[in-house]
Protein backbone atom coordinates (compact mmCIF):
# COMPACT_ATOMS: atom_id res chain seq x y z
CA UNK A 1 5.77 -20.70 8.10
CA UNK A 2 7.00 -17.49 9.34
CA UNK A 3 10.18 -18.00 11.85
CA UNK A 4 10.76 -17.28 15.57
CA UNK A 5 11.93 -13.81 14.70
CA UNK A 6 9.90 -12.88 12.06
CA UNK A 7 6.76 -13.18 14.20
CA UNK A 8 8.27 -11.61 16.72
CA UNK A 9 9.27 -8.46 14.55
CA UNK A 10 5.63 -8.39 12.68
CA UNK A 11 3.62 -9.10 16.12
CA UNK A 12 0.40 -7.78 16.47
CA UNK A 13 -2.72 -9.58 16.81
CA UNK A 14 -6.66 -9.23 16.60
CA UNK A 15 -8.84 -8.32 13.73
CA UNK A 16 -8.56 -4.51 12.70
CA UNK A 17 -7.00 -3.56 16.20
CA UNK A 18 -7.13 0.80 16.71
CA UNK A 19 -5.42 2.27 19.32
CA UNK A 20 -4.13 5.95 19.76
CA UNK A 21 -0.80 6.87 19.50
CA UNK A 22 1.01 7.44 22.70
CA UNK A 23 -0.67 10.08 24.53
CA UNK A 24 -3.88 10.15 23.10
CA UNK A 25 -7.23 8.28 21.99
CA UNK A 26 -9.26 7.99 19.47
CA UNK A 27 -11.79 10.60 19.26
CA UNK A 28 -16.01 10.07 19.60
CA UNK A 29 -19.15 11.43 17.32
CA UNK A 30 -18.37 10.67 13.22
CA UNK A 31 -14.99 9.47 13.91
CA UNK A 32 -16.21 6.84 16.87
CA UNK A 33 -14.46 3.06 17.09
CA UNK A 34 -18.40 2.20 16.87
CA UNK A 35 -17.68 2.52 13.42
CA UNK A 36 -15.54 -0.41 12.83
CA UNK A 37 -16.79 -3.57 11.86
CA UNK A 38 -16.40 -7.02 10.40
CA UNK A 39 -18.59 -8.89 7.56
CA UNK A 40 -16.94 -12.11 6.54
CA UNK A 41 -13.91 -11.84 4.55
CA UNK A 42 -14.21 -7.64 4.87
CA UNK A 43 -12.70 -5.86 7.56
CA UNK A 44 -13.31 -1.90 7.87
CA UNK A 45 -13.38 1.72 9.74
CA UNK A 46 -15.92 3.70 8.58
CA UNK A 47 -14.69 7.46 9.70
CA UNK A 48 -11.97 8.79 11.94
CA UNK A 49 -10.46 12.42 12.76
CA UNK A 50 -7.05 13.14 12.07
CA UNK A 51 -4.56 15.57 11.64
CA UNK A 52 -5.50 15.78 8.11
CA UNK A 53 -9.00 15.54 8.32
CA UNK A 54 -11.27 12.35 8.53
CA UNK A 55 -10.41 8.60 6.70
CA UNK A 56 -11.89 5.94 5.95
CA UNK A 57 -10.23 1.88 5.79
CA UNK A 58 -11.25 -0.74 4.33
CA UNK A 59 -9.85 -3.99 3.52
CA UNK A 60 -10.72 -6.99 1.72
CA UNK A 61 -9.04 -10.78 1.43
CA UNK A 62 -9.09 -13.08 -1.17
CA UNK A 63 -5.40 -14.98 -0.88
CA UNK A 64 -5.67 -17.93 2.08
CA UNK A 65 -3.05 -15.39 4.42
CA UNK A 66 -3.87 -11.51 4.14
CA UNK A 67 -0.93 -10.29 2.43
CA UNK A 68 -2.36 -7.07 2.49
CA UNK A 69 -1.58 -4.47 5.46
CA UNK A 70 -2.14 -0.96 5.90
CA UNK A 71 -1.31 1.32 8.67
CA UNK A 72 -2.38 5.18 9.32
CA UNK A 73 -0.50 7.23 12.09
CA UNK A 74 -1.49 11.04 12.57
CA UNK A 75 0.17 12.42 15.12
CA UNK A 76 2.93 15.63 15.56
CA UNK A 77 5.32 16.31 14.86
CA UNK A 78 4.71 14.48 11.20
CA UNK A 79 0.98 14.86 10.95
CA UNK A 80 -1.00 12.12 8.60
CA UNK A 81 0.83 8.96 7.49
CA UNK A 82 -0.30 6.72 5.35
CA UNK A 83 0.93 3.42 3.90
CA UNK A 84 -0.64 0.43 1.66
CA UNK A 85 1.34 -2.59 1.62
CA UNK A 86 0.61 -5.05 -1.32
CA UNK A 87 2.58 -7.89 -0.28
CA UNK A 88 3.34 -10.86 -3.01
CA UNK A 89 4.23 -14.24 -2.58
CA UNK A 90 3.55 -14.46 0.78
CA UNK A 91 2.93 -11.54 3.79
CA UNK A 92 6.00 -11.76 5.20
CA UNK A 93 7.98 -8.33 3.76
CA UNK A 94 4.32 -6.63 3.60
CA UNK A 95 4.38 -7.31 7.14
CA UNK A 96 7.58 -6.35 7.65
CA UNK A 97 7.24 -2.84 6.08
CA UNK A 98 3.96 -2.19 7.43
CA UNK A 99 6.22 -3.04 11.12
CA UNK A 100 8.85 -0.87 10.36
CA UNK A 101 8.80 1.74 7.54
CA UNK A 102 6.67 4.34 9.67
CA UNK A 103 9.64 3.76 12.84
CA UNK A 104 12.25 4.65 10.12
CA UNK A 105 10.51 7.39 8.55
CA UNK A 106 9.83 9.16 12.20
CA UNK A 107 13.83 8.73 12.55
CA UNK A 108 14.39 10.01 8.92
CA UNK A 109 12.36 13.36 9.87
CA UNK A 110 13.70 13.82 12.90
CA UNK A 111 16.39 16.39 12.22
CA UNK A 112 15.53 20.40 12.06
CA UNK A 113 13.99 20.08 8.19
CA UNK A 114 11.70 17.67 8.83
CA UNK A 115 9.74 15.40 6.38
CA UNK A 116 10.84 16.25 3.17
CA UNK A 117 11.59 13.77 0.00
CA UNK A 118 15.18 12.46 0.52
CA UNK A 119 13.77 11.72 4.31
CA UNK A 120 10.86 9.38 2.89
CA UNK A 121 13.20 8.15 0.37
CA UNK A 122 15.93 7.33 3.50
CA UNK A 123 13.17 5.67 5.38
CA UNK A 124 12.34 3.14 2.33
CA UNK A 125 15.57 2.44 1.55
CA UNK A 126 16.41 1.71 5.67
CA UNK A 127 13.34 -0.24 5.41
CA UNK A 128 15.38 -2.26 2.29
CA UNK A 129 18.19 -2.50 4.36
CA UNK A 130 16.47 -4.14 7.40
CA UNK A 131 14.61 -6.38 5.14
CA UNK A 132 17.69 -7.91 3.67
CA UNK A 133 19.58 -8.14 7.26
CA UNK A 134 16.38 -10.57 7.93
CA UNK A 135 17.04 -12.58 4.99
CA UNK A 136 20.25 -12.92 5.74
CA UNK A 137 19.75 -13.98 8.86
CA UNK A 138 16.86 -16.50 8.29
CA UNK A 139 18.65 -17.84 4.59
CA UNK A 140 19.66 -20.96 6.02
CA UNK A 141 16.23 -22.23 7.78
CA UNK A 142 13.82 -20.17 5.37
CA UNK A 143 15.30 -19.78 1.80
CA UNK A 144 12.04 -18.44 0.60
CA UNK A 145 11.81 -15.38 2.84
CA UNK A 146 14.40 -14.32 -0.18
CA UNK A 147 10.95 -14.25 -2.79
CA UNK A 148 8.76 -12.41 -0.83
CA UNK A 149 8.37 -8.76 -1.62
CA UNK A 150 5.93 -6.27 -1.65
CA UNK A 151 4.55 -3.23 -3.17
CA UNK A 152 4.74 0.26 -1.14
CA UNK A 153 2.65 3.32 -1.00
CA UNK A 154 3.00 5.69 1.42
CA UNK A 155 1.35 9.05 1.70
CA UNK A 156 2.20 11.79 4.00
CA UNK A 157 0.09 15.07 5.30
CA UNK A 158 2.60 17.28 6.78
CA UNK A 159 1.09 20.92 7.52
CA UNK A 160 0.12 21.78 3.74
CA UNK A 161 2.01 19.59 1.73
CA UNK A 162 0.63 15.92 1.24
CA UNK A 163 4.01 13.75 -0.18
CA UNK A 164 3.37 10.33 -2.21
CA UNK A 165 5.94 7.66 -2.06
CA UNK A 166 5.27 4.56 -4.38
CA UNK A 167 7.16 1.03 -5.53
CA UNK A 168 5.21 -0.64 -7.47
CA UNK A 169 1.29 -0.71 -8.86
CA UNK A 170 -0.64 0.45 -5.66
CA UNK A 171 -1.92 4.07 -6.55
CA UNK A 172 -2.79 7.35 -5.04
CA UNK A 173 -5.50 9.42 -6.59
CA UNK A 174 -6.62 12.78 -5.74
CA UNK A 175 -9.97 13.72 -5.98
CA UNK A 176 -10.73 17.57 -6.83
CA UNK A 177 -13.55 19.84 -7.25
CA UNK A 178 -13.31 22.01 -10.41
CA UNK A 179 -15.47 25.01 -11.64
CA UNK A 180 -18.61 26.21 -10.20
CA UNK A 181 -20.44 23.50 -10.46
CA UNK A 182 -18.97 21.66 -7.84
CA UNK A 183 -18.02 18.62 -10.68
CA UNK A 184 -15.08 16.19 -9.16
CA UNK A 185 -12.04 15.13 -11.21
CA UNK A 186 -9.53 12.81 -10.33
CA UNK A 187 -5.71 13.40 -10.69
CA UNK A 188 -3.23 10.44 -10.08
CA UNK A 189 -0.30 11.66 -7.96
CA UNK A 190 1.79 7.89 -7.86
CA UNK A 191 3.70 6.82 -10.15
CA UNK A 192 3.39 3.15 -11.39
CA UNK A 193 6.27 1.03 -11.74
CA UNK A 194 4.45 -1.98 -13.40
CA UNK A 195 6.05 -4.06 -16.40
CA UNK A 196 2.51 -3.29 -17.98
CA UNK A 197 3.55 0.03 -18.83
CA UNK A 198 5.81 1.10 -22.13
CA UNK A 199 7.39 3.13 -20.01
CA UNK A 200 8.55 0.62 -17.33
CA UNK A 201 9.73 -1.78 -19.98
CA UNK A 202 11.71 1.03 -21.52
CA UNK A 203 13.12 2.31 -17.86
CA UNK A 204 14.28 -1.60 -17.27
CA UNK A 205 16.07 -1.92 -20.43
CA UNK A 206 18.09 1.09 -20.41
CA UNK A 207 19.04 0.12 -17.28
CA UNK A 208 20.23 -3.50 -18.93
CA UNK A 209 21.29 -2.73 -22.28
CA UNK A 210 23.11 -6.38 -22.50
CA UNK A 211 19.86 -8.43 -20.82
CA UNK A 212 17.58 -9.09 -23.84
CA UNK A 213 15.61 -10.65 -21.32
CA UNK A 214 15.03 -8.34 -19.02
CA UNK A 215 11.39 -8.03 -19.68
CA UNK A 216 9.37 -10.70 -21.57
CA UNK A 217 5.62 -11.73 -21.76
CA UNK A 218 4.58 -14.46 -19.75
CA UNK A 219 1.00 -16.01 -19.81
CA UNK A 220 -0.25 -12.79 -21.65
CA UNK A 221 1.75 -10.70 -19.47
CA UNK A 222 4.44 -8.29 -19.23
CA UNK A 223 6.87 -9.47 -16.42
CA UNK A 224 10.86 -8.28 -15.61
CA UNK A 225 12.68 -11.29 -16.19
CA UNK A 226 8.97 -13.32 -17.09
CA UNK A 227 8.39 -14.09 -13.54
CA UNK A 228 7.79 -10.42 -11.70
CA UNK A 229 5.18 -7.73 -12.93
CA UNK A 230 6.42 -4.80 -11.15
CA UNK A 231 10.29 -3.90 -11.45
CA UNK A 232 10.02 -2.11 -7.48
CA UNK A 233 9.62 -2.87 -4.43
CA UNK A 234 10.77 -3.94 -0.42
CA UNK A 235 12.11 -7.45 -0.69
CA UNK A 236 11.96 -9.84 -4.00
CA UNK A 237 15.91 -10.41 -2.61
CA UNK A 238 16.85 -12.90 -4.90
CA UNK A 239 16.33 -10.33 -7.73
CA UNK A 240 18.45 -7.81 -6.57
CA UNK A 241 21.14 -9.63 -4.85
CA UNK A 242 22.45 -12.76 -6.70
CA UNK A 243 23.51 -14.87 -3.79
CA UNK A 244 20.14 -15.70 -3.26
CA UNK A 245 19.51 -16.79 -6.96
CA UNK A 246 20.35 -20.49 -5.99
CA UNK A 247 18.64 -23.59 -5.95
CA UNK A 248 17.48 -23.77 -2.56
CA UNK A 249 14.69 -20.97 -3.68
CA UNK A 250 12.00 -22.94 -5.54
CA UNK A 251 12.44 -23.22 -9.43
CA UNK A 252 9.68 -20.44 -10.67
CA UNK A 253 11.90 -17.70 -9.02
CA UNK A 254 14.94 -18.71 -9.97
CA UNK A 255 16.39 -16.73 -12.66
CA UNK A 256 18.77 -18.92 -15.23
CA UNK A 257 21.30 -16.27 -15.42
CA UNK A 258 24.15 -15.11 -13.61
CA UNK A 259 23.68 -11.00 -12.73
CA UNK A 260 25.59 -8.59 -10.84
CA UNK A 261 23.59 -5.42 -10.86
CA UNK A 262 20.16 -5.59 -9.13
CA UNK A 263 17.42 -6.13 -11.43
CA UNK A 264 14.49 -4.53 -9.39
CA UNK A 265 14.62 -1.41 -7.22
CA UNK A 266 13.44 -0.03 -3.93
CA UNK A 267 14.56 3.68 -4.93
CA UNK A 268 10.59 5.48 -4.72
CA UNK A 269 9.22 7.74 -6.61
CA UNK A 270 8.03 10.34 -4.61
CA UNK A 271 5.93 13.73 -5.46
CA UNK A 272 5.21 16.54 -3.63
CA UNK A 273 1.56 18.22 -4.07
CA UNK A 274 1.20 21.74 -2.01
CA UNK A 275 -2.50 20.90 -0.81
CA UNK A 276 -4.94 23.60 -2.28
CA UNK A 277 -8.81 24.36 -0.80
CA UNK A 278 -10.19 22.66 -3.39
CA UNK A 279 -8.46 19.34 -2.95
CA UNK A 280 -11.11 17.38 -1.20
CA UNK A 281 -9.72 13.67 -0.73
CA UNK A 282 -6.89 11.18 -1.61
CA UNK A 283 -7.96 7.39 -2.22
CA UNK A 284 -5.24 5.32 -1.37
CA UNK A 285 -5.83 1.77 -2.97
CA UNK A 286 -3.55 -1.39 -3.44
CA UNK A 287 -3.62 -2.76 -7.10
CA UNK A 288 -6.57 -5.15 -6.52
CA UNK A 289 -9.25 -2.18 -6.03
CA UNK A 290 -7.89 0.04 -9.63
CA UNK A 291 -7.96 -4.10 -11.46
CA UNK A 292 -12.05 -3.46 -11.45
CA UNK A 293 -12.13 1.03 -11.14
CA UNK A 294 -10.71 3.65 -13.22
CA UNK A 295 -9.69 6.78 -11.20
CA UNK A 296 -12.56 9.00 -12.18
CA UNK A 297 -15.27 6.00 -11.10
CA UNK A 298 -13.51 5.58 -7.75
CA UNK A 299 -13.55 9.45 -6.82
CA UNK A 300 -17.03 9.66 -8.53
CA UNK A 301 -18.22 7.17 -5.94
CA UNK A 302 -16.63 9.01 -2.83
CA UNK A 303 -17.62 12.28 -3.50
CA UNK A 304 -21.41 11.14 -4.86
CA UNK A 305 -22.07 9.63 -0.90
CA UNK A 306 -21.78 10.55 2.26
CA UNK A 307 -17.86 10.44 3.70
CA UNK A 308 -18.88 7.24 6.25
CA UNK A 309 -17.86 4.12 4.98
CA UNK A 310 -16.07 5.59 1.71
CA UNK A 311 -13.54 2.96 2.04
CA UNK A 312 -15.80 -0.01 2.14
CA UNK A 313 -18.17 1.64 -0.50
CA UNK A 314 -15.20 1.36 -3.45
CA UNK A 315 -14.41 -2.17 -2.44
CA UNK A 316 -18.17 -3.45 -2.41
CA UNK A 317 -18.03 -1.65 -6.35
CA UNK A 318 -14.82 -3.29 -7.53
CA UNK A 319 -16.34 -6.59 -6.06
CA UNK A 320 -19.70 -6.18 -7.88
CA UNK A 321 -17.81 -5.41 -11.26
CA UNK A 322 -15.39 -8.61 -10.18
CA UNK A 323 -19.01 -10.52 -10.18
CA UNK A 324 -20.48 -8.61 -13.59
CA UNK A 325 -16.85 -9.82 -15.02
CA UNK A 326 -17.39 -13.53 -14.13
CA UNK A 327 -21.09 -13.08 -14.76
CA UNK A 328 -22.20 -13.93 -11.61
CA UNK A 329 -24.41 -11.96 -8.45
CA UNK A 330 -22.17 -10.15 -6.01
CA UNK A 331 -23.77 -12.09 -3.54
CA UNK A 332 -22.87 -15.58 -4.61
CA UNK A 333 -18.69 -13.66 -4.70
CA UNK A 334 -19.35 -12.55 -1.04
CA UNK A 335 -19.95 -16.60 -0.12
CA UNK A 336 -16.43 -17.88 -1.63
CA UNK A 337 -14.35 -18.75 0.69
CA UNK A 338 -10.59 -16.79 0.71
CA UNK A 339 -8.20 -18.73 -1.49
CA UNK A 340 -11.08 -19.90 -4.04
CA UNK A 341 -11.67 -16.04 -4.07
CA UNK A 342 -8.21 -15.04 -5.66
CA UNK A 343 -9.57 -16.54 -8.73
CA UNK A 344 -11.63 -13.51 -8.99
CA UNK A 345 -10.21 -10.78 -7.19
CA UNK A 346 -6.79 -9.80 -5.28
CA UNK A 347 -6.81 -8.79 -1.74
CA UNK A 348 -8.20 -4.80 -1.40
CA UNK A 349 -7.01 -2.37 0.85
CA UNK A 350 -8.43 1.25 0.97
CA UNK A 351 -8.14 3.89 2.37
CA UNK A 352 -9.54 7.47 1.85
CA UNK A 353 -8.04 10.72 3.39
CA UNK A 354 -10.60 13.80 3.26
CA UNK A 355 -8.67 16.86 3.98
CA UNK A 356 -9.64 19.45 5.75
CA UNK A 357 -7.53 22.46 4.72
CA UNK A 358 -8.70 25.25 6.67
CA UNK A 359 -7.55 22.65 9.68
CA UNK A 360 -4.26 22.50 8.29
CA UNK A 361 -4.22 26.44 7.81
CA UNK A 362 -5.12 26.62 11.34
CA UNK A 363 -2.91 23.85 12.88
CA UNK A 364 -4.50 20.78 14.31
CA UNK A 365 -3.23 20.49 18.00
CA UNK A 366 -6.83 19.82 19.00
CA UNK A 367 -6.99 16.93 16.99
CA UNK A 368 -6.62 13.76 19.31
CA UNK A 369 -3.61 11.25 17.79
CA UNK A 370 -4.84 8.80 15.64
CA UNK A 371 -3.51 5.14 14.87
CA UNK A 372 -4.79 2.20 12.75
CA UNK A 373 -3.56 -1.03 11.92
CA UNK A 374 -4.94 -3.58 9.54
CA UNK A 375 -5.78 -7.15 10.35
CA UNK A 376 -3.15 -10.07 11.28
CA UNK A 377 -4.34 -13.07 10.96
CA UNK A 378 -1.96 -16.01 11.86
């Protein structure tokens, strides 16, 4: 159960609640709140104007409590921001980012240059900071608020330069026309920081040269320390600060030995990607939509269909190949019940920017601000 002050720090209720950003609403025609809806365990918004552009959200549940959130705010004097939140273990620190990483990132670009990459960076790593203080504070009556963590990707349009932020396996992929025929090809712009990856395992064991352990196959799987797959992230506190590595957390977090240096990170990795005219979309997607699509199917299937309902589009195809996987109609998956449906998929969030450069080029002040907020469900 979430504490007194947790709730109150991660308050905000309804099903997919959208409401402009001081000052402004939400804009009519292809971008109307008519397009928002709600089919059983999927919640979505088929089209809205931005800064950027036009998106399109989607989200999907399969764990008993969402831990899932997204959140899109497009608005000057930072333009588009995006972030997908891929909470583990519980919602609490997905919450808790979603809450407060856009807040720190506004203060982080608030001097004279702006947004640029050691602002996002000082945003995450505020976000970190605030994360711990809660721990902290709620160790004594909720020990486990020290295993929750969460995976963060956060993407930001600022005039012509689009900026991806990542911990962890959620993924940003651009989709872009090449040649004359109009042909789309995808181009990954996030970094992964999963245990899956040679690359990881070799990152995390320079970084312990005297922990033989530090990564080790577990059930089939590649975890840091056999219990985590991805070696960043916002929370997983007991892995990074050894005070909470105690018996009051329950036994398959607990790590048997003693450490002093933090064995996961919330240091991003961050890009920068000068937006060009033929850059036509970025698909923003938690780790549960890329389980079931490879990049190129999941821009393939955007830029084959009209741009309404992009979002939901890619989750209804990474549910019908989570069905062809189990061997079983898409329509019996729809019918399970969240909890019973983690069996076959993860939670899904989506969410596709189509940019409009020649908006950029001109400056967007007639674009209404924008904001979206996923689904709390208490």
């Amino acid at each position: 159960m979430l504490g007194p002050l947790l709730r109150l720090l991660s308050a905000c209720g309804g099903v997919w609640p959208t409401s402009p950003a001081p000052g402004g609403t939400a804009v009519s025609g292809d971008a109307s709140s008519n397009s928002e809806g709600r089919d059983g365990l999927l919640w979505w918004r088929d089209l809205a104007r931005c800064h950027a552009g036009d998106v399109s959200v989607a989200v999907a549940q399969a764990n008993q409590v969402l831990e899932d959130q997204c959140r899109l705010e497009s608005a000057p004097p930072l333009g588009t921001v995006v972030g997908v939140f891929d909470g583990h273990a519980g919602p609490d620190a997905a919450r808790f980012a979603c809450d407060h990483l856009f807040p720190n990132l506004r203060e982080a670009s608030s001097g004279p240059q702006g947004v640029t990459a050691e602002a996002i960076r000082e945003a995450f790593l505020a976000t970190e900071e605030g994360f711990v203080a809660l721990v902290s504070h709620l160790w004594e009556a909720q020990p486990d608020i020290a295993t929750v963590g969460t995976c963060c990707l956060v993407g930001v349009v600022h005039h012509r330069t689009l900026f991806v932020a990542n911990l962890g396996d959620s993924r940003a992929v651009l989709g872009r026309k090449v040649g004359r025929t109009g042909q789309i090809a995808a181009e990954q712009l996030s970094s992964e920081h999963n245990a899956s990856e040679e690359a990881v395992r070799n990152e995390l064991m320079v970084q312990h040269p005297n922990d033989p352990q530090i990564v080790a196959v577990k059930h089939g799987v590649w975890r840091v320390k056999g219990i985590i797959q991805v070696s960043r992230s916002i929370g997983d506190v007991y892995l990074k600060h050894a005070r909470y590595n105690t018996e009051r957390i329950k036994p398959k977090f607990r790590v048997s030995e003693s450490f002093s240096k933090p064995i996961l990170s919330a240091n991003p990795s961050i890009i920068s990607h000068n937006l060009q005219p033929n850059d036509c979309f970025v698909i923003f997607a938690s780790d549960g939509l890329w389980e079931h699509l490879s990049n190129q199917e999941a821009v393939e299937i955007v830029h084959n269909h009209q741009r309404a309902g992009s979002a939901r589009r890619l989750i209804k195809a990474a549910l019908q190949e989570a069905a062809r996987k189990r061997e079983m109609r898409y329509s019996d998956l729809t019918k399970i019940d969240k909890k019973v449906r983690r069996h076959f998929h993860d939670d899904i969030t989506v969410i596709v920017l189509f940019i409009n450069y020649d908006l950029l080029v001109k400056g967007a002040a007639q674009v209404q601000p924008l904001s979206i907020r996923c689904a709390l469900d208490y």
